[in-house]
PDB file of N, CA and C in Angstrom:
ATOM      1  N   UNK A   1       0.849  -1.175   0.000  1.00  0.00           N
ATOM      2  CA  UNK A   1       0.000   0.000   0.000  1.00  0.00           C
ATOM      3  C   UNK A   1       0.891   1.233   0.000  1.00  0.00           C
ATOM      4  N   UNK A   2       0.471   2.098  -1.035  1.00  0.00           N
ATOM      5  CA  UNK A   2       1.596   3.466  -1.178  1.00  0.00           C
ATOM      6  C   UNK A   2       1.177   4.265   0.342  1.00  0.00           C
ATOM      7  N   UNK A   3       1.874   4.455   1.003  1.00  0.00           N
ATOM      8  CA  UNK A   3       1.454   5.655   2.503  1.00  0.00           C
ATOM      9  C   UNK A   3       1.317   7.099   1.637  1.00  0.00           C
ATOM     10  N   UNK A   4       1.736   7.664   0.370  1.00  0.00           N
ATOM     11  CA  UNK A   4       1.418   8.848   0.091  1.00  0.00           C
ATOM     12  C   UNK A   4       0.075   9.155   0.005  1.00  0.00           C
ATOM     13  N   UNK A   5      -0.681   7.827  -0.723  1.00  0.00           N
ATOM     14  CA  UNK A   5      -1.769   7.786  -1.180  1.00  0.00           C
ATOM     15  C   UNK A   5      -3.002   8.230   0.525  1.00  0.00           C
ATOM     16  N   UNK A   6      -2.257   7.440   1.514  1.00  0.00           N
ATOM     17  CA  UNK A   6      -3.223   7.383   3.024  1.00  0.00           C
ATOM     18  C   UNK A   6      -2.702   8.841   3.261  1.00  0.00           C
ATOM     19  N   UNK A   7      -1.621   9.603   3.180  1.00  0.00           N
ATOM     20  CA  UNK A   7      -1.295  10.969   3.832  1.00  0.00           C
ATOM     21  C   UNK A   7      -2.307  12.105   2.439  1.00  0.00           C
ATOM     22  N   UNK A   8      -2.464  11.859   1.783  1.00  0.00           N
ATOM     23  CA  UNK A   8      -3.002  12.693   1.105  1.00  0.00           C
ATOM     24  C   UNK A   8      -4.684  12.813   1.302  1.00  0.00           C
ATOM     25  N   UNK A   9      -5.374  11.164   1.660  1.00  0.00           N
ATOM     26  CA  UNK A   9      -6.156  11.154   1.896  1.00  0.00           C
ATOM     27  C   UNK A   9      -6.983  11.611   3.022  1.00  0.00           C
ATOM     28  N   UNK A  10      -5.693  11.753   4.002  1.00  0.00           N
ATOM     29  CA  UNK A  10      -5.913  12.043   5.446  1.00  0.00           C
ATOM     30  C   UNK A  10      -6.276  13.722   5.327  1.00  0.00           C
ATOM     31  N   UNK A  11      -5.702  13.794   4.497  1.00  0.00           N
ATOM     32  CA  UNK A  11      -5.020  15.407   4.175  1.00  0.00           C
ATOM     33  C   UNK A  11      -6.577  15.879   3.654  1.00  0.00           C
ATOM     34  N   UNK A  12      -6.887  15.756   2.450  1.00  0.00           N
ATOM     35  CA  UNK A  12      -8.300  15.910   2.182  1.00  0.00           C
ATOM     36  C   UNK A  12      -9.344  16.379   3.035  1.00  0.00           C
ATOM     37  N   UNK A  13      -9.146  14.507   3.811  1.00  0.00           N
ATOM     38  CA  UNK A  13     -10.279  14.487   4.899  1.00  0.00           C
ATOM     39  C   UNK A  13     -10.096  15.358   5.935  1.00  0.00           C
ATOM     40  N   UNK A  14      -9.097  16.091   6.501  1.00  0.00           N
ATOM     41  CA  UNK A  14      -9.281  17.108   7.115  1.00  0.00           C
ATOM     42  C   UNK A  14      -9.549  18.516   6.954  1.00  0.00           C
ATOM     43  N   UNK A  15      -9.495  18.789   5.680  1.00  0.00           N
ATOM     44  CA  UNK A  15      -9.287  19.900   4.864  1.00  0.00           C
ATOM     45  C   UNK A  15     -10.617  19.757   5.034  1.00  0.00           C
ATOM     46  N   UNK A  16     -11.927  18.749   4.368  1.00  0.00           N
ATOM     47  CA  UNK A  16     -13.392  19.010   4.318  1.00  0.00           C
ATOM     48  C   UNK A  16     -13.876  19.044   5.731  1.00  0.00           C
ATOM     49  N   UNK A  17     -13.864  18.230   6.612  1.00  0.00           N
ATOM     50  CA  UNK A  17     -13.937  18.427   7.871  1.00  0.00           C
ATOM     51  C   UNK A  17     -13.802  19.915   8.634  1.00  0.00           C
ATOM     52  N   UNK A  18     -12.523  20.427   8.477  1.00  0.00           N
ATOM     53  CA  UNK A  18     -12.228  21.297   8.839  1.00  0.00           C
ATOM     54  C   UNK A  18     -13.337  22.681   8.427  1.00  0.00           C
ATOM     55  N   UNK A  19     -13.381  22.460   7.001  1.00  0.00           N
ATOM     56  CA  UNK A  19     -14.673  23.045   6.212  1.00  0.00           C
ATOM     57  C   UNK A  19     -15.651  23.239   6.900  1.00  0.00           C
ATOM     58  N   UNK A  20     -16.402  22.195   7.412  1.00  0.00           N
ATOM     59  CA  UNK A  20     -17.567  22.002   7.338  1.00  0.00           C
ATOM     60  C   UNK A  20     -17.753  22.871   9.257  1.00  0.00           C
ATOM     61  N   UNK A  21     -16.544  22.123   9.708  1.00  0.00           N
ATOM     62  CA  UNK A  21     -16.921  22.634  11.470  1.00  0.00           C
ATOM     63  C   UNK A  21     -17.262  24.108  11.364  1.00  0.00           C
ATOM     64  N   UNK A  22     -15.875  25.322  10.289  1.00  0.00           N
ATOM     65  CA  UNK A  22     -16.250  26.601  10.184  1.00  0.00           C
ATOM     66  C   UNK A  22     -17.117  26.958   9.792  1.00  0.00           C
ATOM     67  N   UNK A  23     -17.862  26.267   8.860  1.00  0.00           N
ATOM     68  CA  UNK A  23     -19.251  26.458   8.071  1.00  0.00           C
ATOM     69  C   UNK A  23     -20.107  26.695   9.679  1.00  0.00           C
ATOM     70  N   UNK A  24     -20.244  25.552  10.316  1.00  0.00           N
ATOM     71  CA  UNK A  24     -21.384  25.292  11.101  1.00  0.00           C
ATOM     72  C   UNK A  24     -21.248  26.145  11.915  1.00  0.00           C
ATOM     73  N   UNK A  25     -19.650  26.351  12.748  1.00  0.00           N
ATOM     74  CA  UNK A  25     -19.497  27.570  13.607  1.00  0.00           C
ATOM     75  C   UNK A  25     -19.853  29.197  13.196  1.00  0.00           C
ATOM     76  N   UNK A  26     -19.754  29.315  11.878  1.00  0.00           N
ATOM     77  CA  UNK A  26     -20.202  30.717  11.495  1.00  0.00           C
ATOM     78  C   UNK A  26     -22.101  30.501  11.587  1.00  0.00           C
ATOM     79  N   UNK A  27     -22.329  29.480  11.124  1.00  0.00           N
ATOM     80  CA  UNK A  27     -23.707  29.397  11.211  1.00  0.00           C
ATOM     81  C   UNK A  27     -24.524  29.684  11.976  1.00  0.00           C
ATOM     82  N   UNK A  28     -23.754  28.859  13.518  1.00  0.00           N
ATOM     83  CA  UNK A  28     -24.489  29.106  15.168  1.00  0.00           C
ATOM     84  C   UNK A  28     -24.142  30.860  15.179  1.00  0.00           C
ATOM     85  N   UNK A  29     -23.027  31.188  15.045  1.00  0.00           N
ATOM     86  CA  UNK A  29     -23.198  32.746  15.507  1.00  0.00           C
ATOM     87  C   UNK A  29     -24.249  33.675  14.593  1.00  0.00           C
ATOM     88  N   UNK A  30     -24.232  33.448  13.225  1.00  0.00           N
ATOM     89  CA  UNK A  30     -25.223  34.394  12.390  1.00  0.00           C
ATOM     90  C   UNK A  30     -26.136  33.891  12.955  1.00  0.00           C
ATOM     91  N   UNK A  31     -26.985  32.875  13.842  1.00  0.00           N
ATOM     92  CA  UNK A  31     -27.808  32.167  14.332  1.00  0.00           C
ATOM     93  C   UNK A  31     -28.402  32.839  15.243  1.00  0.00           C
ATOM     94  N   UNK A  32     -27.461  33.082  16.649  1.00  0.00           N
ATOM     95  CA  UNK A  32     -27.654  34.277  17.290  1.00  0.00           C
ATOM     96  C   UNK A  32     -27.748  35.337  17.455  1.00  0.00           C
ATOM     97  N   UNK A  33     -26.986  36.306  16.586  1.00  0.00           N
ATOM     98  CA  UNK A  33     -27.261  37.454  15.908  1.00  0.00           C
ATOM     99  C   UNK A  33     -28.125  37.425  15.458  1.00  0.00           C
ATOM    100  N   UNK A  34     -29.181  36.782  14.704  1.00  0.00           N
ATOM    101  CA  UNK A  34     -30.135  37.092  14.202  1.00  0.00           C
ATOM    102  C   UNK A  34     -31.460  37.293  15.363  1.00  0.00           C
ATOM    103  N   UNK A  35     -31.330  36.102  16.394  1.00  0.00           N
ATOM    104  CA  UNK A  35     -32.712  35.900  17.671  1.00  0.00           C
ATOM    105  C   UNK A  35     -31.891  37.128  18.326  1.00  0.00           C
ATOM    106  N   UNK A  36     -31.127  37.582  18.473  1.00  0.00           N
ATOM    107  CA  UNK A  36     -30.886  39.232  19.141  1.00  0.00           C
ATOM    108  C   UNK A  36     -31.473  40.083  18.738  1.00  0.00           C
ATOM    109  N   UNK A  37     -31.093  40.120  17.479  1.00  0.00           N
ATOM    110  CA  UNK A  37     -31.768  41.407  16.557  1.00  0.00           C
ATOM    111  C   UNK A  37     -32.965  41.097  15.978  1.00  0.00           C
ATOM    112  N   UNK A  38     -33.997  40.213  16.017  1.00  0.00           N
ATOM    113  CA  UNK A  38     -35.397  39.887  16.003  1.00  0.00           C
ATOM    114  C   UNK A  38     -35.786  40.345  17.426  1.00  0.00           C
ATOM    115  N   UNK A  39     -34.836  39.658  18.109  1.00  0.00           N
ATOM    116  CA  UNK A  39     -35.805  40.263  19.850  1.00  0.00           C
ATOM    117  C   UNK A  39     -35.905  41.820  20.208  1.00  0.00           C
ATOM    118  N   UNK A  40     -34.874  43.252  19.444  1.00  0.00           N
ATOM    119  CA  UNK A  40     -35.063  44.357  19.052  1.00  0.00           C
ATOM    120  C   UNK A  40     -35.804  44.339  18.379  1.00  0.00           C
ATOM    121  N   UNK A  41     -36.266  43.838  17.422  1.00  0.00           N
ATOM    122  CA  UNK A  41     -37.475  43.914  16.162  1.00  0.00           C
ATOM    123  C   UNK A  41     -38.935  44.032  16.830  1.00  0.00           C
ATOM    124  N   UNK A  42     -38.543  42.630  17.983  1.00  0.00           N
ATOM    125  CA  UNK A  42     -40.267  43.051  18.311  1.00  0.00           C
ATOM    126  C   UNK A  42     -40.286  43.345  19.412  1.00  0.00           C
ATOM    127  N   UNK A  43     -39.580  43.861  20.053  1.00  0.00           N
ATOM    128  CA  UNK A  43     -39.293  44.952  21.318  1.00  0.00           C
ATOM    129  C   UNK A  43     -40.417  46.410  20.539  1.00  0.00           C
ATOM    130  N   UNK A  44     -40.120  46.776  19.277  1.00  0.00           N
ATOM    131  CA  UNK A  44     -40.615  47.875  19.003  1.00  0.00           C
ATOM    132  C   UNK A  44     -41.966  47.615  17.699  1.00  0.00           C
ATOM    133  N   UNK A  45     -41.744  46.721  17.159  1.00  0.00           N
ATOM    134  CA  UNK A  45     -42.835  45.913  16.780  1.00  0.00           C
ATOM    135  C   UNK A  45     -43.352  44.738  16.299  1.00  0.00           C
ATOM    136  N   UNK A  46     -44.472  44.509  17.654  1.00  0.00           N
ATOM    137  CA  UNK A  46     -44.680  43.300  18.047  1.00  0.00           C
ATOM    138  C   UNK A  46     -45.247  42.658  16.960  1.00  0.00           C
ATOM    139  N   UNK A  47     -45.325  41.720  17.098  1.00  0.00           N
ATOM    140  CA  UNK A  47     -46.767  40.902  16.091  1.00  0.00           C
ATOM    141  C   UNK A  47     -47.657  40.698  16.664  1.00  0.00           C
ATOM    142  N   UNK A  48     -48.934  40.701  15.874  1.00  0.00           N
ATOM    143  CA  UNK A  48     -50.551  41.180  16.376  1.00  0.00           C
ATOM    144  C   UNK A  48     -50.404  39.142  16.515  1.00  0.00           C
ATOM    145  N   UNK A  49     -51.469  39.137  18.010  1.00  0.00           N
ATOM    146  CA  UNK A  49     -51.374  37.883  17.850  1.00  0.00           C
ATOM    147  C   UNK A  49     -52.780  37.304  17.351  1.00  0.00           C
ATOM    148  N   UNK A  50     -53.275  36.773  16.258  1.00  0.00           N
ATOM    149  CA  UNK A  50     -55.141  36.129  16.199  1.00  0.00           C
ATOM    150  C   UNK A  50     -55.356  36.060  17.096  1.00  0.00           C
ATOM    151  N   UNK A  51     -57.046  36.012  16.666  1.00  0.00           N
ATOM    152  CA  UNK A  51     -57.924  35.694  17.822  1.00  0.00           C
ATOM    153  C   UNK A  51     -58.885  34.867  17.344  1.00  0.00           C
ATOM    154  N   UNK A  52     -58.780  33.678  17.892  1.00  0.00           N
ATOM    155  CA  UNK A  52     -59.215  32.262  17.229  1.00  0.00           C
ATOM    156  C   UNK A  52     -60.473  31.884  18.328  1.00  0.00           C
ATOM    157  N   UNK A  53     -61.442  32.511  16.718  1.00  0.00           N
ATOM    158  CA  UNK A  53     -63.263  32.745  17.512  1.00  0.00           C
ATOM    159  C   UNK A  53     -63.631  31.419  17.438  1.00  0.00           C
ATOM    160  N   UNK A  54     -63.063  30.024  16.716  1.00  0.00           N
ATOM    161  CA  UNK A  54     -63.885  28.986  16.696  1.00  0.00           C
ATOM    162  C   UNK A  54     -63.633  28.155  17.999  1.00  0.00           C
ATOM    163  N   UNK A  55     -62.563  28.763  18.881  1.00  0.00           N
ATOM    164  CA  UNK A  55     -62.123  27.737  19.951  1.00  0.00           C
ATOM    165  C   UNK A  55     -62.964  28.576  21.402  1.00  0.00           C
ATOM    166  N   UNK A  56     -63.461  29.690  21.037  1.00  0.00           N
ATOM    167  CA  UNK A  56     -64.340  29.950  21.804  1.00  0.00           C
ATOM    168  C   UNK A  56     -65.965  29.793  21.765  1.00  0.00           C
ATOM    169  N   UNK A  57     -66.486  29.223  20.456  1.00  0.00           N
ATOM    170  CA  UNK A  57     -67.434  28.492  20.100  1.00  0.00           C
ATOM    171  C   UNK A  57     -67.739  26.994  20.421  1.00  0.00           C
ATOM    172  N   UNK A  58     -66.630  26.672  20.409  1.00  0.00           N
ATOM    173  CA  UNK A  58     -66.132  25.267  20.809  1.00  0.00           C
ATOM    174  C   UNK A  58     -66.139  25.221  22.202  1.00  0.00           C
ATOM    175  N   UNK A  59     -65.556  26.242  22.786  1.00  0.00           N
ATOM    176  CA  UNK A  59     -65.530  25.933  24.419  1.00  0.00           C
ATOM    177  C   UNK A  59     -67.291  26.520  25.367  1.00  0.00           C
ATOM    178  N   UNK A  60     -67.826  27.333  24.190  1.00  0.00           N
ATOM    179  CA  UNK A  60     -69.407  27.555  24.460  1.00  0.00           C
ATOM    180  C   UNK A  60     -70.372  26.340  24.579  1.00  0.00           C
ATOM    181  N   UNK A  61     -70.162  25.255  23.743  1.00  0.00           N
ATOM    182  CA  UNK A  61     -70.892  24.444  23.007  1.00  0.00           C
ATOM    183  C   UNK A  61     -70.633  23.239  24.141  1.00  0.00           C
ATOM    184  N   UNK A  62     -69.191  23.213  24.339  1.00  0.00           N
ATOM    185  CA  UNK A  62     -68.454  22.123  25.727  1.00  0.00           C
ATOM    186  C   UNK A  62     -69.574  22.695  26.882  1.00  0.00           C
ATOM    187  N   UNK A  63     -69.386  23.680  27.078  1.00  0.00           N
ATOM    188  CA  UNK A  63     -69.696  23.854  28.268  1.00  0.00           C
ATOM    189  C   UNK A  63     -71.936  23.572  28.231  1.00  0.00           C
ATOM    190  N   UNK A  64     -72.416  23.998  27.460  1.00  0.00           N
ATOM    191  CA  UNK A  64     -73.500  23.893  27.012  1.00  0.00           C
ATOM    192  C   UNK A  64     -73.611  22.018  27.444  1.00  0.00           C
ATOM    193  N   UNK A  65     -73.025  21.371  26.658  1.00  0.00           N
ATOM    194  CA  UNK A  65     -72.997  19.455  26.688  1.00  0.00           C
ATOM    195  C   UNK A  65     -72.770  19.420  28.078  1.00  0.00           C
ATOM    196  N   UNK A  66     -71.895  19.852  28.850  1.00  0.00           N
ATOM    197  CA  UNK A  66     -71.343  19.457  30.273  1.00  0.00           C
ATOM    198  C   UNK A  66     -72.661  19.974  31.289  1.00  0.00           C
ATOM    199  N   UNK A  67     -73.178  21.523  31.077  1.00  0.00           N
ATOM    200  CA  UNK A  67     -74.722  21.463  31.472  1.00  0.00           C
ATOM    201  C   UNK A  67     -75.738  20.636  31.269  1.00  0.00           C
ATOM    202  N   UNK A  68     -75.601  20.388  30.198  1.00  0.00           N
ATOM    203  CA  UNK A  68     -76.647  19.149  30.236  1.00  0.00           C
ATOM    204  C   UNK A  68     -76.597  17.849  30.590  1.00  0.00           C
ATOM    205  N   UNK A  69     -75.780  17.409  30.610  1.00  0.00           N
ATOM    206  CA  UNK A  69     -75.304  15.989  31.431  1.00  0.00           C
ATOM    207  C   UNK A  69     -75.030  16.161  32.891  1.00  0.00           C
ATOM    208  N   UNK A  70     -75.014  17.197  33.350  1.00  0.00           N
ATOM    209  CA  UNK A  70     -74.768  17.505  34.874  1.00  0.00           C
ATOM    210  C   UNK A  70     -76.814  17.799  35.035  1.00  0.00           C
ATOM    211  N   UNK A  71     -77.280  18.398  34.329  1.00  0.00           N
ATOM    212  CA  UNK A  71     -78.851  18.545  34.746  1.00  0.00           C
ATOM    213  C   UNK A  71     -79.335  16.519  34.440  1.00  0.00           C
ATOM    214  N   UNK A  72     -79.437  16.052  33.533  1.00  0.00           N
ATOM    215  CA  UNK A  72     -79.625  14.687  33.297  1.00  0.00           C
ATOM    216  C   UNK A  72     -79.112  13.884  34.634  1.00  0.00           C
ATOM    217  N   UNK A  73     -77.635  14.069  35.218  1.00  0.00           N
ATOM    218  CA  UNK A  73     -77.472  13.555  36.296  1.00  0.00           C
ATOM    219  C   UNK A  73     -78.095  13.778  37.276  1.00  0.00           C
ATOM    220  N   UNK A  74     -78.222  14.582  37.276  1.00  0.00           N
ATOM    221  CA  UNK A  74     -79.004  15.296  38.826  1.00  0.00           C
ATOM    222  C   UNK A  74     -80.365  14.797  38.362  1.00  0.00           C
ATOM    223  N   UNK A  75     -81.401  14.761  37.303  1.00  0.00           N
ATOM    224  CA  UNK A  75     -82.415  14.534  37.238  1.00  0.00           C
ATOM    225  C   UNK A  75     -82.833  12.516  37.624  1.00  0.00           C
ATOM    226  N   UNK A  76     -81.643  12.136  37.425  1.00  0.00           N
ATOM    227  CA  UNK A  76     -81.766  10.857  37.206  1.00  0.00           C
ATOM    228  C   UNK A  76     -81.483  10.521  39.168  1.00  0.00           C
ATOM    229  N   UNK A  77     -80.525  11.217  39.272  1.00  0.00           N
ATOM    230  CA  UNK A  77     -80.313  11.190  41.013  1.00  0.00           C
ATOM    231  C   UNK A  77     -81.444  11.172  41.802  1.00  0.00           C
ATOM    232  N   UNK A  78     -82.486  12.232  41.138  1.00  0.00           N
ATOM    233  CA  UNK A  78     -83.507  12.473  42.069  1.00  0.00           C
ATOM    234  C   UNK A  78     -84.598  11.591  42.078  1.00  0.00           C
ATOM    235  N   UNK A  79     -84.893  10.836  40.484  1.00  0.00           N
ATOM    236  CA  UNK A  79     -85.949  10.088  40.470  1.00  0.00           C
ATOM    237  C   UNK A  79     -85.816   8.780  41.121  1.00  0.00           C
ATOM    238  N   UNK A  80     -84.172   8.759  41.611  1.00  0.00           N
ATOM    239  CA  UNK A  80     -84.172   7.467  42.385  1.00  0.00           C
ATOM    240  C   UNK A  80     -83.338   6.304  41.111  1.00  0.00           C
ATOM    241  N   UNK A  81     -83.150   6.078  40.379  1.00  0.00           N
ATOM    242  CA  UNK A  81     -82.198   5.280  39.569  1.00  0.00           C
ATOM    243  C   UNK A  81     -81.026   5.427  39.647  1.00  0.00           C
TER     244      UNK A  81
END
C-alpha cells in the first residue's frame, strides 16, 4: 500500500472536515445574531397575535354538553335510579 496515497487522503479528509466545522461555527453565531436582533425587532414591533373565535365556540358548546349531562345527572339522582 503506497502511505502517500493514506497521507493525502488524510489530508483531504481534514481539509473538508475542517470546512464544514467553520461552516457550522459561522452558522451558530449568524444564528444568534439574528434571535438578538429579532428580539429588538419586536421589542418595538410586536406581532398582532389572532384571535381564534372557533375555539371559543367550541368551548361555548363544551360547556352547554357538560350542562346538560350535569342537569340529566341530577335529574336521574332524584328520580331514584
Amino acid at each position: 500500500m503506497d502511505l502517500t496515497l493514506l497521507k493525502d487522503g488524510f489530508f483531504v479528509m481534514v481539509i473538508g472536515m475542517g470546512t464544514v466545522f467553520a461552516f457550522l461555527t459561522v452558522m451558530i453565531f449568524a444564528m444568534d445574531i439574528n434571535a438578538y436582533v429579532l428580539k429588538i425587532v419586536n421589542k418595538y414591533f410586536p406581532e398582532e397575535i389572532p384571535v381564534d373565535r372557533t375555539a371559543a365556540k367550541k368551548k361555548k358548546s363544551q360547556n352547554s354538553d357538560d350542562e346538560i349531562a350535569l342537569a340529566i345527572a341530577c335529574a336521574l339522582r332524584a328520580s331514584g335510579q
